[in-house]
Every structure is written in C-alpha cells, then in structure tokens.
PDB file of N, CA and C in Angstrom:
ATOM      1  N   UNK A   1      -5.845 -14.232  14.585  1.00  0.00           N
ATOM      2  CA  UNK A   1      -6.827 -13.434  13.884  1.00  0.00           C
ATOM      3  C   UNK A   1      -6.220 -12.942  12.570  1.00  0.00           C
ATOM      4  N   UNK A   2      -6.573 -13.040  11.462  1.00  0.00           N
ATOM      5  CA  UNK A   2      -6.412 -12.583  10.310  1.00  0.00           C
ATOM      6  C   UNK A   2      -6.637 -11.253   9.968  1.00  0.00           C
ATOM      7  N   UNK A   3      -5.753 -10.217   9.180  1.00  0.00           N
ATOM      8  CA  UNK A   3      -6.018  -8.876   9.305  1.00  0.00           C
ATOM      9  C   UNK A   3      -6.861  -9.141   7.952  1.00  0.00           C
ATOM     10  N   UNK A   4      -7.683  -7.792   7.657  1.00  0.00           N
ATOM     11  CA  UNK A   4      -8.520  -7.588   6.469  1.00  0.00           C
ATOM     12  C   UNK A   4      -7.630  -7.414   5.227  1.00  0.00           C
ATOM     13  N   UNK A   5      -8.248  -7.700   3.893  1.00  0.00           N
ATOM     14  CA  UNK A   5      -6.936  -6.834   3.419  1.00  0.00           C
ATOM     15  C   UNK A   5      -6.858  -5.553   3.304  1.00  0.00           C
ATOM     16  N   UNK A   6      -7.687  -4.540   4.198  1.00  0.00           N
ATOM     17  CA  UNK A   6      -8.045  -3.594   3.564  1.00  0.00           C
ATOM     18  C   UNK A   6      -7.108  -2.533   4.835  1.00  0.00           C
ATOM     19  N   UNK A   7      -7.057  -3.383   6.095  1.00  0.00           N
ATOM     20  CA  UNK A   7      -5.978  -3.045   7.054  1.00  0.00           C
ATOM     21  C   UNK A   7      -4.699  -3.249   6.683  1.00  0.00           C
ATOM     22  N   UNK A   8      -4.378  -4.422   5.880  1.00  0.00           N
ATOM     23  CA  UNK A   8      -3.199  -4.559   4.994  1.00  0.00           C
ATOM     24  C   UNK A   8      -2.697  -3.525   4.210  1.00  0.00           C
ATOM     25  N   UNK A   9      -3.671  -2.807   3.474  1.00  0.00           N
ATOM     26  CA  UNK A   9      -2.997  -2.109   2.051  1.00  0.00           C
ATOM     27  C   UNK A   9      -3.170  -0.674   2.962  1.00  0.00           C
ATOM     28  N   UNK A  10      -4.086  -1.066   4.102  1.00  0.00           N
ATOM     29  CA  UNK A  10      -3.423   0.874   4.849  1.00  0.00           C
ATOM     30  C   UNK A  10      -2.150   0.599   4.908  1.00  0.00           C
ATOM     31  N   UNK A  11      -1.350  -0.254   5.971  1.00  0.00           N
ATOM     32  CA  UNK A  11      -0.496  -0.482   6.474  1.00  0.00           C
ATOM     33  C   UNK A  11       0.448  -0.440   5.056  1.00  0.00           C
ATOM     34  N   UNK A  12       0.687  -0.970   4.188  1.00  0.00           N
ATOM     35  CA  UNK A  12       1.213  -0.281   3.049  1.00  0.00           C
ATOM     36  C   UNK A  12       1.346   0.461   2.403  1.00  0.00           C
ATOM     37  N   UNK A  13       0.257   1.443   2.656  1.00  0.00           N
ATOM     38  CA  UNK A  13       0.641   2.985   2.235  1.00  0.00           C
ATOM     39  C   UNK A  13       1.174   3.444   3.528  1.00  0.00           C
ATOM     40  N   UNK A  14       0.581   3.052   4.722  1.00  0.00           N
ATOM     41  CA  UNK A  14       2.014   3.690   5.452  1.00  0.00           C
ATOM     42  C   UNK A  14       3.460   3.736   5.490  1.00  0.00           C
ATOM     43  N   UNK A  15       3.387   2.459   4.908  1.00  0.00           N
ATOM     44  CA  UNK A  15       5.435   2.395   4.896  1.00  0.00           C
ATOM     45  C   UNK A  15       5.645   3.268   3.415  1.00  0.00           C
ATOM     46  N   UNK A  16       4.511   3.115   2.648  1.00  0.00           N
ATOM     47  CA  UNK A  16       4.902   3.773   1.409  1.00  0.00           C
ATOM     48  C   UNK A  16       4.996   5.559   1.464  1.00  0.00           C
ATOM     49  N   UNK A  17       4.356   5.793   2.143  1.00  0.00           N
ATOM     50  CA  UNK A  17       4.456   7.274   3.242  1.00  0.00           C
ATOM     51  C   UNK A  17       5.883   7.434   3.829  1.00  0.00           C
ATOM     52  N   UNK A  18       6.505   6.564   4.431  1.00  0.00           N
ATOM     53  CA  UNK A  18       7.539   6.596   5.981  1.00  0.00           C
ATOM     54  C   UNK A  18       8.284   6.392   4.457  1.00  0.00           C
ATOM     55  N   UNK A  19       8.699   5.508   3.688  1.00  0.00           N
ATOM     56  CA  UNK A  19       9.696   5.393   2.942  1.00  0.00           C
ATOM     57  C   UNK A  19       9.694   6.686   2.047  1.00  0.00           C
ATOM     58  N   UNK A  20       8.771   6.953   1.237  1.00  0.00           N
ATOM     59  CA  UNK A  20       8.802   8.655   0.854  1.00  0.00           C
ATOM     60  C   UNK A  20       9.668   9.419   1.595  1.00  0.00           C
ATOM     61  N   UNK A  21       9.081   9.736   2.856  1.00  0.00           N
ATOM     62  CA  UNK A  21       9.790  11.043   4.070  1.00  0.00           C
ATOM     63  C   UNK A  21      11.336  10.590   3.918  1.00  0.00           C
ATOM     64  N   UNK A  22      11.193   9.394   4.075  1.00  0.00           N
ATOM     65  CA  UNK A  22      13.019   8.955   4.264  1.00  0.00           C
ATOM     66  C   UNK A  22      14.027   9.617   2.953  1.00  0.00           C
ATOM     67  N   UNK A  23      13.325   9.290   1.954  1.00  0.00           N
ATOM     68  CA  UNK A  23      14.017   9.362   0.318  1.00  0.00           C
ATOM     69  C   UNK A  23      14.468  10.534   0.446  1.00  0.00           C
ATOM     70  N   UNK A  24      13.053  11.433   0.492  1.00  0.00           N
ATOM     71  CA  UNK A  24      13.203  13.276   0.518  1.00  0.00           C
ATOM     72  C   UNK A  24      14.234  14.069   1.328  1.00  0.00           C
ATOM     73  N   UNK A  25      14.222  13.120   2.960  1.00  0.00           N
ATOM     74  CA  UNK A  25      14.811  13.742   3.486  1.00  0.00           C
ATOM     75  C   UNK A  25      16.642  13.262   3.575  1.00  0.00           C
ATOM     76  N   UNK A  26      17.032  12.273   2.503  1.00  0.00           N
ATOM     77  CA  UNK A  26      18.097  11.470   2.205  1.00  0.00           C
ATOM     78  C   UNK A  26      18.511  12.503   1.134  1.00  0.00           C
ATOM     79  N   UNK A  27      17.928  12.749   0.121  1.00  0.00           N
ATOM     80  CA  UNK A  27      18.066  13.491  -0.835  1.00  0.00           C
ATOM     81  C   UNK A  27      18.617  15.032  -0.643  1.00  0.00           C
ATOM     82  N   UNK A  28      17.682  15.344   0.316  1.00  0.00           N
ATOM     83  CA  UNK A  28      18.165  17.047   0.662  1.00  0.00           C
ATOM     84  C   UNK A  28      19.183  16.869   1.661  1.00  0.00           C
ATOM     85  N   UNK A  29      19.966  16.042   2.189  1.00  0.00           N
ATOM     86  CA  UNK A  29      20.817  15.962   2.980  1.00  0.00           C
ATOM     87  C   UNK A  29      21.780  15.589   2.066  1.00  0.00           C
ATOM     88  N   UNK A  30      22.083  14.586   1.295  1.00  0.00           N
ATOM     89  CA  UNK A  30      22.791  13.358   0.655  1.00  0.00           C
ATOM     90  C   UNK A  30      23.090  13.909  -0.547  1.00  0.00           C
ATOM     91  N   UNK A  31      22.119  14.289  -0.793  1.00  0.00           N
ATOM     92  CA  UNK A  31      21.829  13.733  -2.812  1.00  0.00           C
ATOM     93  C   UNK A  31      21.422  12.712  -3.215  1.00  0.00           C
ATOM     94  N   UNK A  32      21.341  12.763  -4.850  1.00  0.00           N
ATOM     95  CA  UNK A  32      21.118  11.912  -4.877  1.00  0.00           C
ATOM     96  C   UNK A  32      21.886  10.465  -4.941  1.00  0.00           C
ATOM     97  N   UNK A  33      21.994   9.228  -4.342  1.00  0.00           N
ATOM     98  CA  UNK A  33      22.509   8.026  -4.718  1.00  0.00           C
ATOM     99  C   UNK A  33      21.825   6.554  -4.538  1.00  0.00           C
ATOM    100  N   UNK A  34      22.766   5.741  -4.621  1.00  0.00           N
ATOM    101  CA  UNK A  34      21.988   4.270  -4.728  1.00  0.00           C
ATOM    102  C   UNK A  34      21.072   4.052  -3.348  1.00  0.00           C
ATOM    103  N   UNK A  35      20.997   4.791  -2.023  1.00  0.00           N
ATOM    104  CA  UNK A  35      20.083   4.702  -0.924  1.00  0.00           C
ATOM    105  C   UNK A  35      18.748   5.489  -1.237  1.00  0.00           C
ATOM    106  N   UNK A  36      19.120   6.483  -2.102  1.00  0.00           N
ATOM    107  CA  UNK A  36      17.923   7.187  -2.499  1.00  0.00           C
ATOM    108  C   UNK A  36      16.960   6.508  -3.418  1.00  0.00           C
ATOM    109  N   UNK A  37      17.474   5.689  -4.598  1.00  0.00           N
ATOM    110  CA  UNK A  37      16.865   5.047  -5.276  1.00  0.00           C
ATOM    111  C   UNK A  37      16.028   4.094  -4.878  1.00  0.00           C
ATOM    112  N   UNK A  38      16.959   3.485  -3.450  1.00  0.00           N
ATOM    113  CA  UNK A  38      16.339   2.210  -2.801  1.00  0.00           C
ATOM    114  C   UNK A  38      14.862   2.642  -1.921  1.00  0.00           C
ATOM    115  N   UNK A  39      14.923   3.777  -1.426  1.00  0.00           N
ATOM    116  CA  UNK A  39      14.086   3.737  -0.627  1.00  0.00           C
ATOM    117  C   UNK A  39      12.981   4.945  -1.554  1.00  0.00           C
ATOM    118  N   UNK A  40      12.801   5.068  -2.617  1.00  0.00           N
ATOM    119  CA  UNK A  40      12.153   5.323  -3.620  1.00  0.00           C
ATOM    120  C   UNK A  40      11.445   4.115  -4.146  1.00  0.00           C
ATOM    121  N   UNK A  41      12.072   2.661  -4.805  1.00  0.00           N
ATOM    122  CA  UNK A  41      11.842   1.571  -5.512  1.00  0.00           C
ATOM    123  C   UNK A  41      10.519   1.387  -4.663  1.00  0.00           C
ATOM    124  N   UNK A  42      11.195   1.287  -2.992  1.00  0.00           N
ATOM    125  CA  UNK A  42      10.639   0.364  -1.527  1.00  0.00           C
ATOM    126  C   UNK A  42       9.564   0.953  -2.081  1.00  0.00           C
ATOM    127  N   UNK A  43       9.066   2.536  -1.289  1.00  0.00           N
ATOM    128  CA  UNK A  43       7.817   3.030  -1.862  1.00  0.00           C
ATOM    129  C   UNK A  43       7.446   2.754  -2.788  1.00  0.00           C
ATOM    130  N   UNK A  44       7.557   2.478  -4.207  1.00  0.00           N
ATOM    131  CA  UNK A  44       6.830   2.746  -5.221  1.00  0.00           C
ATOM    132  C   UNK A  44       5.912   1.266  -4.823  1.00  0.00           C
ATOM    133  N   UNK A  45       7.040   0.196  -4.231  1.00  0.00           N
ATOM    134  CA  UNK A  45       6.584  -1.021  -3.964  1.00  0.00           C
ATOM    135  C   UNK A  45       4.880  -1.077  -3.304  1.00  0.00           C
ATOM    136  N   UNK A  46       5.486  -0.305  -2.100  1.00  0.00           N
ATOM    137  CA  UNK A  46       4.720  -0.121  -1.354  1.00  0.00           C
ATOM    138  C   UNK A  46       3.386  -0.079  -1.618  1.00  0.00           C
ATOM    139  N   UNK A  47       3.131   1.273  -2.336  1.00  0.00           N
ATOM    140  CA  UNK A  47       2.047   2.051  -2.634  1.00  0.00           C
ATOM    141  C   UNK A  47       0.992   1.036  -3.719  1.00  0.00           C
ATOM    142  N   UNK A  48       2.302   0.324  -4.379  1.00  0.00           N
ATOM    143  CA  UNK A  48       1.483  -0.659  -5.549  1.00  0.00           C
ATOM    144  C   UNK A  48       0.471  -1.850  -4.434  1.00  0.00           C
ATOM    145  N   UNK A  49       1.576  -1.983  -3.969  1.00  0.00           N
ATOM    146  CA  UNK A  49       0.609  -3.559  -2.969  1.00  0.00           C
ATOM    147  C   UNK A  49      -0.402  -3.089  -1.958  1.00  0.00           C
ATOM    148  N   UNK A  50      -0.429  -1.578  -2.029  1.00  0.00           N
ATOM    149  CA  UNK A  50      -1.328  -1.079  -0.864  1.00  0.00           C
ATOM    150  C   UNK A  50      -2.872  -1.177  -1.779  1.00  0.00           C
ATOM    151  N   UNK A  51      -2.504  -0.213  -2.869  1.00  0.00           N
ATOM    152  CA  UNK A  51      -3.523  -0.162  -3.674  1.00  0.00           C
ATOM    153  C   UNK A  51      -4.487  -1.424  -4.415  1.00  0.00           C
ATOM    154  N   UNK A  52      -3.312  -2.147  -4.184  1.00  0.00           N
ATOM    155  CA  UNK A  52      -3.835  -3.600  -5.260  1.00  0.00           C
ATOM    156  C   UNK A  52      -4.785  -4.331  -3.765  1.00  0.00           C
ATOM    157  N   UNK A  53      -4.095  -4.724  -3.014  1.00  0.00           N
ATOM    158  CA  UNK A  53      -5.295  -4.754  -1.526  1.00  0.00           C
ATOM    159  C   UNK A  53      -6.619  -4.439  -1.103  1.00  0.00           C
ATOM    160  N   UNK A  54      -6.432  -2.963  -1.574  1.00  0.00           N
ATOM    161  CA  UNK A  54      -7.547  -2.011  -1.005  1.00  0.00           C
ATOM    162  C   UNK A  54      -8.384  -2.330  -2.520  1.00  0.00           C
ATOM    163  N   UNK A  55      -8.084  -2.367  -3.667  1.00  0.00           N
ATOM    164  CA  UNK A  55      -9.044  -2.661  -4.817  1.00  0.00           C
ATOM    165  C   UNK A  55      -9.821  -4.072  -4.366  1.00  0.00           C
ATOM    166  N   UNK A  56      -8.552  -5.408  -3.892  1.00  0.00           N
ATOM    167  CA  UNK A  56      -9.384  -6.760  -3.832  1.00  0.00           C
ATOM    168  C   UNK A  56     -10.334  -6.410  -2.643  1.00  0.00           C
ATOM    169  N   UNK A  57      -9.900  -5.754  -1.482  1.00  0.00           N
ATOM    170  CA  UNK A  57     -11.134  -5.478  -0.832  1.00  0.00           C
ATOM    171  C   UNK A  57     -12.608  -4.822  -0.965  1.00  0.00           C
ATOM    172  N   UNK A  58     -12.339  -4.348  -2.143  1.00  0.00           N
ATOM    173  CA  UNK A  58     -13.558  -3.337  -2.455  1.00  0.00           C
ATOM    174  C   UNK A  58     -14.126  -4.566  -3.263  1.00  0.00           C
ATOM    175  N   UNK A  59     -13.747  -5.282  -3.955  1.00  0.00           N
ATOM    176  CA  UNK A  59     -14.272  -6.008  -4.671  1.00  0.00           C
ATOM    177  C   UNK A  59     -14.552  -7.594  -4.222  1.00  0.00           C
ATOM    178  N   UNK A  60     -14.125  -7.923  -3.394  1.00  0.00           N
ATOM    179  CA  UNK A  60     -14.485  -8.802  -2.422  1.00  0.00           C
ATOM    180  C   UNK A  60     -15.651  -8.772  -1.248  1.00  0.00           C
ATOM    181  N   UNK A  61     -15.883  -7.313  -1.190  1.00  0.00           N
ATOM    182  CA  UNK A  61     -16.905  -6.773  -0.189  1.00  0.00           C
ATOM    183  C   UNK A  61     -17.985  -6.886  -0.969  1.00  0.00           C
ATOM    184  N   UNK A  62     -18.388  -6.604  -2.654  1.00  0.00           N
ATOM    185  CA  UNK A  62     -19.072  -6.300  -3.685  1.00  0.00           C
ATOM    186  C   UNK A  62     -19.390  -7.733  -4.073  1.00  0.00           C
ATOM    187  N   UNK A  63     -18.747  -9.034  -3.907  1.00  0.00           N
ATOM    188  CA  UNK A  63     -19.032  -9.938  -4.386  1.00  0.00           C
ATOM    189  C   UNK A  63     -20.357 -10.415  -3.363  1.00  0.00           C
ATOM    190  N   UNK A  64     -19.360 -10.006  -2.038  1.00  0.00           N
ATOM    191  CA  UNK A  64     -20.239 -11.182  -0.985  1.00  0.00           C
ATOM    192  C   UNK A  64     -21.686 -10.280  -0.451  1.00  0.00           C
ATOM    193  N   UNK A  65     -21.492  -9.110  -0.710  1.00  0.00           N
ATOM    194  CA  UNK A  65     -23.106  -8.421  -1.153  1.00  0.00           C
ATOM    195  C   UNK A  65     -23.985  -8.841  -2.510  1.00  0.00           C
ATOM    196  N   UNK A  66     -23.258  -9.250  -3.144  1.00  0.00           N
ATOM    197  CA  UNK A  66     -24.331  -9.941  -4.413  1.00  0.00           C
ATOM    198  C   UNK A  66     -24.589 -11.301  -3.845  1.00  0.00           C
ATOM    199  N   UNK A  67     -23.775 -12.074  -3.382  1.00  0.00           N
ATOM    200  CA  UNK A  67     -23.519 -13.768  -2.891  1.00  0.00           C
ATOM    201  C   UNK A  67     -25.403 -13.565  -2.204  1.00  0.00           C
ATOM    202  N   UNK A  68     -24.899 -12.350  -0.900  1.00  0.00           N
ATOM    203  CA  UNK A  68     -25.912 -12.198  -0.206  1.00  0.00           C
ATOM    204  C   UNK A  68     -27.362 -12.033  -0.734  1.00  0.00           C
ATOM    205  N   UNK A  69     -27.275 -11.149  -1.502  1.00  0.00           N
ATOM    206  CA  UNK A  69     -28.771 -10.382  -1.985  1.00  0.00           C
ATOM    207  C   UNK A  69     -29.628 -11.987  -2.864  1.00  0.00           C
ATOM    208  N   UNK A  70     -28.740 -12.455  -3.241  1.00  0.00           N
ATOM    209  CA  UNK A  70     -29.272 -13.793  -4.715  1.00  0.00           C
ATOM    210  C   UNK A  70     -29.735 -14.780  -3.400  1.00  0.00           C
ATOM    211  N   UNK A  71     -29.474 -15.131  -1.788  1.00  0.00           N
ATOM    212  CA  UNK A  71     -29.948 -15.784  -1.341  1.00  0.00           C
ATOM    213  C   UNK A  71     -31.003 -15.491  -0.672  1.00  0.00           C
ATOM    214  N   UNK A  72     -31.245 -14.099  -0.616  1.00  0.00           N
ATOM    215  CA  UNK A  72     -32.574 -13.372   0.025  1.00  0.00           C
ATOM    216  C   UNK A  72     -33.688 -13.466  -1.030  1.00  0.00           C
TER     217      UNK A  72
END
C-alpha cells in the first residue's frame, strides 16, 4: 500500500519535531557543537520535505477535483 503524501510530510514534521527536542536538549546539556548543528541541519531538512509534501498534496487533491468537475 502506498502512503499519501500528505501522511508522508506529517511523518516529516515529526522527525522535524523529535530532531528539534534533541538539538535543544543537546544544547542545554552540551553546548553548543558539531552534534548540535547536525541535528539542527536534520530538522531544518525535515520540516522542508514535510512542507513541500503537504503543498504537492494540496495541490494534487485540487487538480483531480478540477480533472473531476470538467467530466461531469
């Protein structure tokens, strides 16, 4: 079964969430260094591919409602 992409780009803001908590709580323990950065980058990653997902889904949902309406 194929996930949506729209279950996809949740699931990417979740790690982009879980990698946040990690950074913050690396940081106030640690400081800052090269693990902090990393799991900062991860998120920023994250959050980008979550969002870019959840846009093609909105707009993929919008197509195949026009596809629809032009054959009615």
């Amino acid at each position: 079964m194929r996930r949506s992409p729209l279950f996809s780009g949740l699931i990417y803001f979740l790690l982009g969430g879980l990698f946040t908590y990690f950074a913050i709580d690396h940081v106030q323990s640690n400081g800052w260094g090269f693990f902090s950065y990393l799991l900062i980058l991860l998120a920023t990653f994250d959050f980008g591919s979550g969002l870019k997902m959840i846009i093609f889904h909105i707009k993929y949902k919008d197509q195949l409602k026009k596809k629809n309406q032009k054959k009615n």
